[in-house]
Protein backbone atom coordinates (compact mmCIF):
# COMPACT_ATOMS: atom_id res chain seq x y z
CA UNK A 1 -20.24 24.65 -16.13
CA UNK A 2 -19.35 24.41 -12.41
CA UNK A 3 -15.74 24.96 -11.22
CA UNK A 4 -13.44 22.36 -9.79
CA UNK A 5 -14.06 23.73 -6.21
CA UNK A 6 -18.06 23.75 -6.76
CA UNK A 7 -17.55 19.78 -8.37
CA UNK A 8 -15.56 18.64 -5.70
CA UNK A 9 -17.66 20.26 -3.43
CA UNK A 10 -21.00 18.69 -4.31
CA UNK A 11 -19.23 15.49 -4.45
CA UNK A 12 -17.51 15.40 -1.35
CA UNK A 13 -20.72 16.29 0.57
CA UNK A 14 -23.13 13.91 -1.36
CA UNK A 15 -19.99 11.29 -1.17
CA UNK A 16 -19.88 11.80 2.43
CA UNK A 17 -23.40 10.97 3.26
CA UNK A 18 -23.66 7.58 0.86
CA UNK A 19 -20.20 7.00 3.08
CA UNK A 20 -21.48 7.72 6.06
CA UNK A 21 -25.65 7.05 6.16
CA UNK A 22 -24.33 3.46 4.08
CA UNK A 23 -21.83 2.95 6.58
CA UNK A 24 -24.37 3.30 9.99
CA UNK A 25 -27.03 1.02 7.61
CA UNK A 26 -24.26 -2.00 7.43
CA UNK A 27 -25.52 -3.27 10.42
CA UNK A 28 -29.10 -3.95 9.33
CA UNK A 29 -28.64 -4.51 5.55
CA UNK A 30 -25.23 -6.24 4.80
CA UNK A 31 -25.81 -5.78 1.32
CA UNK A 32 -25.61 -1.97 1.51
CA UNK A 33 -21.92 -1.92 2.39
CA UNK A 34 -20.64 -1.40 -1.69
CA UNK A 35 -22.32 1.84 -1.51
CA UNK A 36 -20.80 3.05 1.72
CA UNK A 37 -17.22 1.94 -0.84
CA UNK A 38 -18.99 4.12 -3.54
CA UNK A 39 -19.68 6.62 -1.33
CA UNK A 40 -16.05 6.93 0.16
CA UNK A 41 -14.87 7.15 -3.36
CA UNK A 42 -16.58 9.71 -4.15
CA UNK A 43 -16.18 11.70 -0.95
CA UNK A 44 -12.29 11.40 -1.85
CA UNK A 45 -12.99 12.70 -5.66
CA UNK A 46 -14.53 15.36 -4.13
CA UNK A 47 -11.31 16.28 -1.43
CA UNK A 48 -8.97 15.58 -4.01
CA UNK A 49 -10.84 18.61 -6.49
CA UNK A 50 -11.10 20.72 -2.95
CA UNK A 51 -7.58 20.29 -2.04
CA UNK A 52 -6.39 21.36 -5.83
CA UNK A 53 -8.86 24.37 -5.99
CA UNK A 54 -7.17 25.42 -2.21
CA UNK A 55 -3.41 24.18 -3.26
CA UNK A 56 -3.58 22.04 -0.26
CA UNK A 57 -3.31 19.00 -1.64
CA UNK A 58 -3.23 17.39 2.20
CA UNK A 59 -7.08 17.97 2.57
CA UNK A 60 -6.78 14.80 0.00
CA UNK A 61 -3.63 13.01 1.28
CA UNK A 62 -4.34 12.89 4.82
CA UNK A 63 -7.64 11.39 4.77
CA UNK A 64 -7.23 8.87 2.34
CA UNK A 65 -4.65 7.97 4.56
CA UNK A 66 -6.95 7.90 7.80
CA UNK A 67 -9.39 6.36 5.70
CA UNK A 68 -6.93 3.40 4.05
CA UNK A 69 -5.86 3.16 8.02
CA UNK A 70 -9.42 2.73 9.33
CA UNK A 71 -9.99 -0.31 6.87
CA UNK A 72 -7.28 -2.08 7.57
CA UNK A 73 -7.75 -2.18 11.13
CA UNK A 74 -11.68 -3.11 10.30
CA UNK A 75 -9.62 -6.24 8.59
CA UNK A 76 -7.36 -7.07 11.18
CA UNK A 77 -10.00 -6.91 13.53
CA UNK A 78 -12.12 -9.53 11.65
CA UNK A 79 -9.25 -11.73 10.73
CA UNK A 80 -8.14 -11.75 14.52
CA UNK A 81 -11.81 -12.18 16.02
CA UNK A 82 -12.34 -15.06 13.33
CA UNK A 83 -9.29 -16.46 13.76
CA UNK A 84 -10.55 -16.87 17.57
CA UNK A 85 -13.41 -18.70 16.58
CA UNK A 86 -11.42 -20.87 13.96
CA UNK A 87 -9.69 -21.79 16.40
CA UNK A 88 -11.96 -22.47 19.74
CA UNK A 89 -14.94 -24.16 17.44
CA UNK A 90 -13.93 -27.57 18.26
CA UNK A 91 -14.46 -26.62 21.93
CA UNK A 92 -17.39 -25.27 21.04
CA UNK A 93 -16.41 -22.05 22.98
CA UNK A 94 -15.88 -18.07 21.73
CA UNK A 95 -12.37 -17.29 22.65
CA UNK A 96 -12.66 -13.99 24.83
CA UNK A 97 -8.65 -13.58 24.58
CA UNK A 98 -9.50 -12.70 20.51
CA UNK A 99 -12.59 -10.97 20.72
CA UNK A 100 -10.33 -8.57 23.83
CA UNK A 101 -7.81 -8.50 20.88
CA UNK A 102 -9.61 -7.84 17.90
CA UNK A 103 -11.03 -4.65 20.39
CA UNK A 104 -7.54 -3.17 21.15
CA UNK A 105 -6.31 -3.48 17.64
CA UNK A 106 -9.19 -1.72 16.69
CA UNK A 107 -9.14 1.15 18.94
CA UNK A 108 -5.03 1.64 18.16
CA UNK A 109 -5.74 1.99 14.19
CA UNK A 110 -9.04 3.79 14.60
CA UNK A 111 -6.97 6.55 17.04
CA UNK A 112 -4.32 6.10 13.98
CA UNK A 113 -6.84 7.36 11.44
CA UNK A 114 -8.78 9.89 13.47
CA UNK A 115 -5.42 11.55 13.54
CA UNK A 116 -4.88 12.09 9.98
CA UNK A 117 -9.04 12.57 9.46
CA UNK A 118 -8.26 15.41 11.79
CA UNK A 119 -5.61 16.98 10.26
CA UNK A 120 -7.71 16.90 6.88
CA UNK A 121 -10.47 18.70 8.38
CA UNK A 122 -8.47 21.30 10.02
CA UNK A 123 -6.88 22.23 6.68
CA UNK A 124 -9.89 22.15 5.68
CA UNK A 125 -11.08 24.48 7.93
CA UNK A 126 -8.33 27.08 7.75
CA UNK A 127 -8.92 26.92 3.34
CA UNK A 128 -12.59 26.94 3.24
CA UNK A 129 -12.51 29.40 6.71
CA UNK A 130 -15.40 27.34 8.09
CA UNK A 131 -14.85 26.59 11.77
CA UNK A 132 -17.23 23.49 12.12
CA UNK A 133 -14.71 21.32 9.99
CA UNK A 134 -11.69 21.68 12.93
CA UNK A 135 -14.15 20.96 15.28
CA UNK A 136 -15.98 17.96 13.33
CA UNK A 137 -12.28 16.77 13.11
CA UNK A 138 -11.30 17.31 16.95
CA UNK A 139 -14.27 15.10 17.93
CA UNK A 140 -13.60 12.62 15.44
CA UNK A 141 -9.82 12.24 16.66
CA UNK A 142 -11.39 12.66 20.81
CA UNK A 143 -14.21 10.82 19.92
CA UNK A 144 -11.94 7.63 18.61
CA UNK A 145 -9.74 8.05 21.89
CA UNK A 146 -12.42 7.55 24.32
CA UNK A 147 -13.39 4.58 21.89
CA UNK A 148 -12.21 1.93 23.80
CA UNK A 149 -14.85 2.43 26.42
CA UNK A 150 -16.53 2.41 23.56
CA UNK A 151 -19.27 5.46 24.52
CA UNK A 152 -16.55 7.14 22.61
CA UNK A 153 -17.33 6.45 19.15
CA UNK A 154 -20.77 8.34 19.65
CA UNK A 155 -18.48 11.12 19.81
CA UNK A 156 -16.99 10.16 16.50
CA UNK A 157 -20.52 9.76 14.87
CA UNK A 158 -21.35 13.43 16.14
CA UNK A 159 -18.26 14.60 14.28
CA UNK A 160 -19.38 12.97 10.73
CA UNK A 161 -22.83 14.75 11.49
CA UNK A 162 -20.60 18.24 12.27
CA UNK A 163 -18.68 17.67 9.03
CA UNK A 164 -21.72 16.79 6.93
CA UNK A 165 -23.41 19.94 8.17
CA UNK A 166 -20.08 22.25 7.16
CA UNK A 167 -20.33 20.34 3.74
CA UNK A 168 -23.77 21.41 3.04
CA UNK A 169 -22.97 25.41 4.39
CA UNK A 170 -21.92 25.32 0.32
CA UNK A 171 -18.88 25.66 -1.44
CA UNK A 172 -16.60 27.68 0.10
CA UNK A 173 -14.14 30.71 -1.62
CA UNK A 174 -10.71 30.30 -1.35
């Protein structure tokens, strides 16, 4: 039988990429977005086991927090870009004012969440003693500040593919 480390660890990785690789397909197959839910669930399973095999129950805490912070602006967002459009569609016009707001809150809770995504990998890093996670997590958290000119969040993607790669270096001893 594996050990809670080895568990987690398989099912934070293979979490991670339904999360992630469901996440970037969103855009072309809207009916793909449950598993990038499943996905994150499972990723956080998988911290959670990590984070009681290290004692550092933060690897856990912190990014469901980023995580929890990252969806809700990904609401707010929506609900202020439709509201826009509620709005303006007797006019028949888009209302640039919302879609500039919907942008800015955005940014604010996705530099909000790369914070605490950060600290999670770094933890992360210093338990498992695999470099790559601090600096998967420092280009998330950069990555998400140079998001609102947007290039930025190519920066973020390139620190999922940094994390994935530590995940799949194997489980790590404590």
């Amino acid at each position: 039988m594996k050990s809670m480390k080895t568990q987690g660890w398989d099912l934070a990785a293979w979490g991670f990429v339904l999360y992630v690789g469901a996440s970037l397909l969103s855009a072309l197959i809207p009916g793909i977005a449950l598993l990038s839910t499943v996905g994150l669930i499972l990723f956080l399973i998988g911290l959670y086991q990590i984070g009681q095999a290290f004692q550092k129950p933060n690897i856990f805490t912190d990014q469901l927090i980023g995580r929890a912070i990252l969806w809700v602006g990904l609401f707010l967002t929506g609900g202020t870009i439709a509201a826009g459009v509620v709005r303006n569609l007797n006019q028949g016009e888009l209302s640039l004012s919302s879609i500039l707001a919907g942008t800015l809150i955005f940014w604010l809770f996705s530099v909000a969440a790369a914070w605490f995504i950060r600290r999670s990998f770094k933890t992360l890093a210093e338990a498992s003693r695999r470099p790559l996670f601090s600096l998967a997590g420092d280009l998330i958290f950069w990555g998400a500040v140079a998001g609102i000119i947007l290039v930025g969040y190519l920066v973020v993607l390139a620190g999922e593919v940094a994390a994935l790669i530590a995940f799949f270096q194997g489980p790590a001893e404590a």
